[in-house]
C-alpha atoms as a PDB file:
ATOM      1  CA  UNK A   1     -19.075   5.616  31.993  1.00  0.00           C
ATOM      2  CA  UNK A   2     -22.163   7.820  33.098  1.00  0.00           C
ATOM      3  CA  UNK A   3     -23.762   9.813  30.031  1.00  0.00           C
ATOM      4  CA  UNK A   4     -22.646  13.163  31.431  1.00  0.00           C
ATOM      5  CA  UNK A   5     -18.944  12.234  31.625  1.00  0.00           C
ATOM      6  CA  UNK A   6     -19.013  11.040  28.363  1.00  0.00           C
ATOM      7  CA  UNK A   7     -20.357  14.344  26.993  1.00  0.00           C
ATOM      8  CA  UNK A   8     -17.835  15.951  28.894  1.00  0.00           C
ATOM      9  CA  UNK A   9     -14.652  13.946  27.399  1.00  0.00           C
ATOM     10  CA  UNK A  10     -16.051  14.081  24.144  1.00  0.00           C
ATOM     11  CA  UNK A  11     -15.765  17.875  23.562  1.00  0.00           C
ATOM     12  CA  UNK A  12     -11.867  17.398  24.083  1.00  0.00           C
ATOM     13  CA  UNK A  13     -11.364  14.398  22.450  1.00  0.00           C
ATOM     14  CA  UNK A  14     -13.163  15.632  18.902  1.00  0.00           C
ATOM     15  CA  UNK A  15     -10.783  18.696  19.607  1.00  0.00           C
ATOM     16  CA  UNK A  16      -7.540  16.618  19.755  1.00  0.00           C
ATOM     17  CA  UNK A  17      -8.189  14.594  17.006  1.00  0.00           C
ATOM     18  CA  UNK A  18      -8.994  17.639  14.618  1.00  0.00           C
ATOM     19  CA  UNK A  19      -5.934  19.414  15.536  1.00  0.00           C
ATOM     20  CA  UNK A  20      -4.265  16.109  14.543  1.00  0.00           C
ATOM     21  CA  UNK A  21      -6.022  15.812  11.136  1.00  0.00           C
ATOM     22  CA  UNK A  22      -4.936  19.703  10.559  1.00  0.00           C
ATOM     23  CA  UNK A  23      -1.477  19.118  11.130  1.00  0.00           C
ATOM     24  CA  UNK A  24      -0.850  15.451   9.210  1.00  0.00           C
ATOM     25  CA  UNK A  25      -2.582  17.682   6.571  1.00  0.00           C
ATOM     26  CA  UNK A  26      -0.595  20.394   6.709  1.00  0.00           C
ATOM     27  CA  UNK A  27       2.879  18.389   6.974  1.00  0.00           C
ATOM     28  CA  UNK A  28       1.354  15.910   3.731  1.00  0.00           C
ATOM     29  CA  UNK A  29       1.194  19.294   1.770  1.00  0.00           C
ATOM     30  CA  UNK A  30       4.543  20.660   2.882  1.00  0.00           C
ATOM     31  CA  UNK A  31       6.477  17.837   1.870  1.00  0.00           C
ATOM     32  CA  UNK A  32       4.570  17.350  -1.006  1.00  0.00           C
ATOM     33  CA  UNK A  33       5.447  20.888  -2.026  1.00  0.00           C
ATOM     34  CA  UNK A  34       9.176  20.062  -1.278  1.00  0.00           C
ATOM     35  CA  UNK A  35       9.456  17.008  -3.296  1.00  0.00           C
ATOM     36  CA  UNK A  36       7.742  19.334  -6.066  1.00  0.00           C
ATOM     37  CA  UNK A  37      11.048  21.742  -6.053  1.00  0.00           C
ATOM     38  CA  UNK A  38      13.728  19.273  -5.676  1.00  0.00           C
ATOM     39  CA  UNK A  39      12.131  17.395  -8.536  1.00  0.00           C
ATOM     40  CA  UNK A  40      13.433  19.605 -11.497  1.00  0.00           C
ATOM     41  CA  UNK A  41      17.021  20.163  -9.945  1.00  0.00           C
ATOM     42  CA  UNK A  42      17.062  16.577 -10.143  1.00  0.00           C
ATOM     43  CA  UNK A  43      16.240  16.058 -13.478  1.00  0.00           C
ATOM     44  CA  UNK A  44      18.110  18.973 -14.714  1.00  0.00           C
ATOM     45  CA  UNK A  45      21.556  17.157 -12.585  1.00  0.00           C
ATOM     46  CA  UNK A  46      20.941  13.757 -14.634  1.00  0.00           C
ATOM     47  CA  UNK A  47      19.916  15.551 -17.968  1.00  0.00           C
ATOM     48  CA  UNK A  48      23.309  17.905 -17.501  1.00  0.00           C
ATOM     49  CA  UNK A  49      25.696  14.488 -17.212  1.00  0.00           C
ATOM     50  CA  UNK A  50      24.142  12.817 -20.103  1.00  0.00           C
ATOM     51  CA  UNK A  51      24.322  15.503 -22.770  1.00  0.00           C
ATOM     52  CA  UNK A  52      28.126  16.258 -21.142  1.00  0.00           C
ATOM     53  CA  UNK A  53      28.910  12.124 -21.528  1.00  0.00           C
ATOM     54  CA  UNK A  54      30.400  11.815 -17.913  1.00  0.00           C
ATOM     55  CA  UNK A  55      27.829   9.445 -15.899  1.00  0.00           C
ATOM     56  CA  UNK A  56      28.689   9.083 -12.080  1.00  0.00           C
ATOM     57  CA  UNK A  57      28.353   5.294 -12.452  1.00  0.00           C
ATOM     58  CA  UNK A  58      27.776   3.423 -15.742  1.00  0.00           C
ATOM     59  CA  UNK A  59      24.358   1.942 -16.757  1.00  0.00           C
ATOM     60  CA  UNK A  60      23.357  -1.385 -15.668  1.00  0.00           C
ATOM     61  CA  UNK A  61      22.253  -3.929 -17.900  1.00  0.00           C
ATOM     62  CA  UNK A  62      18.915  -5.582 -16.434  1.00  0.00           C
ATOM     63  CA  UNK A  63      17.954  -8.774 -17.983  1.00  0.00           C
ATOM     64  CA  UNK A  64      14.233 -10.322 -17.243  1.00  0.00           C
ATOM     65  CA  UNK A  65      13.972 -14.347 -16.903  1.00  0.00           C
ATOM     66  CA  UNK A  66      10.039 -15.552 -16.927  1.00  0.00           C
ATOM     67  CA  UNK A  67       9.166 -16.738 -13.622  1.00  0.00           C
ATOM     68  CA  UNK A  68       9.024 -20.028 -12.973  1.00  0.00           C
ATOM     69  CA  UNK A  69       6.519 -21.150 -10.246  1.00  0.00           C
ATOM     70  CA  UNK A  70       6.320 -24.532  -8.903  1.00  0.00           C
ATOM     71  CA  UNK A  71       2.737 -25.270  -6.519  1.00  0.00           C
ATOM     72  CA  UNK A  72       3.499 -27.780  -3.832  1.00  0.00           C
ATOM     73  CA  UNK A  73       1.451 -28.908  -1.458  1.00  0.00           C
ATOM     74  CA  UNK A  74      -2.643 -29.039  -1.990  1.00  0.00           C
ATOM     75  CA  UNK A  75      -5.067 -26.165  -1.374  1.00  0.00           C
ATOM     76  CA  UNK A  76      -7.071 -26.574   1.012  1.00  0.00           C
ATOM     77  CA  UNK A  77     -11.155 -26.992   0.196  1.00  0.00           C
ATOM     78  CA  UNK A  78     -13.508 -24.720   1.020  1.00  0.00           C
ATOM     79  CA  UNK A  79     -16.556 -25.038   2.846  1.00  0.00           C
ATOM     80  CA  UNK A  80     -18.805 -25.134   0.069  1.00  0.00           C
ATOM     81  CA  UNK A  81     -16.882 -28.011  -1.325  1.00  0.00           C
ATOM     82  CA  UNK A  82     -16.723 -30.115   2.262  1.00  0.00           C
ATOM     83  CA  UNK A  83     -20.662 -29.540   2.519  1.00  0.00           C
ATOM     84  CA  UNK A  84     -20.822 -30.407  -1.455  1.00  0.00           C
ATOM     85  CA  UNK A  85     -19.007 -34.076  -0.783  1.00  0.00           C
ATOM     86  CA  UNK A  86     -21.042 -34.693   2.269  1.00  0.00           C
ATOM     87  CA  UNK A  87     -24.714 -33.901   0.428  1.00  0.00           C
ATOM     88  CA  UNK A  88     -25.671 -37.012  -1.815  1.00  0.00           C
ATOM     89  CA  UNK A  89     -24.819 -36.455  -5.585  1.00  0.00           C
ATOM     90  CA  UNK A  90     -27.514 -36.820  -8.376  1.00  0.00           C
ATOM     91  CA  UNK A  91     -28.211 -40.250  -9.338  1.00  0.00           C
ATOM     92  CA  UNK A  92     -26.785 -41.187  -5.605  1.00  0.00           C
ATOM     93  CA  UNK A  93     -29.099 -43.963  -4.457  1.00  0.00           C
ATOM     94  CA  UNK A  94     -29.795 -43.235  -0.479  1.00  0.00           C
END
């Protein structure tokens, strides 16, 4: 592209993209600021059917088992360790 076409596409193009960047802003701080009123309602709802006793759907009981992990296969060396078995060791006679 010839210098003065690019100067001429660039005016546009830094344009677009800040009128993108304003409005991902602008819709990332709306529905922030919706989340931010439903939140109380919510928590007001589940606070309400616990002090009246009636729960839409009992608790569930969550147990944790320790996790069990089992390696197979063998990791593969690095380079530092292929160059380190090709270089004679210490006390290597050559």
């Amino acid at each position: 592209m010839e210098p003065t076409k690019a100067i001429r596409w660039f005016g546009p193009i830094l344009l677009a993209f800040a009128i993108g960047a304003t409005i991902a802003i602008l819709v990332s701080a709306f529905a922030q600021s919706r989340l931010m009123s439903i939140e109380p309602e919510t928590r007001q709802h589940i606070a309400a059917q616990a002090q009246s006793g009636k729960l839409e759907r009992p608790p569930t009981v969550v147990t944790i088992e320790p996790a069990r992990i089992e390696v197979i296969g063998r990791r593969r060396s690095s380079v530092f360790d292929t160059l380190a078995d090709w270089l004679p060791q210490r006390g290597d006679a050559s």
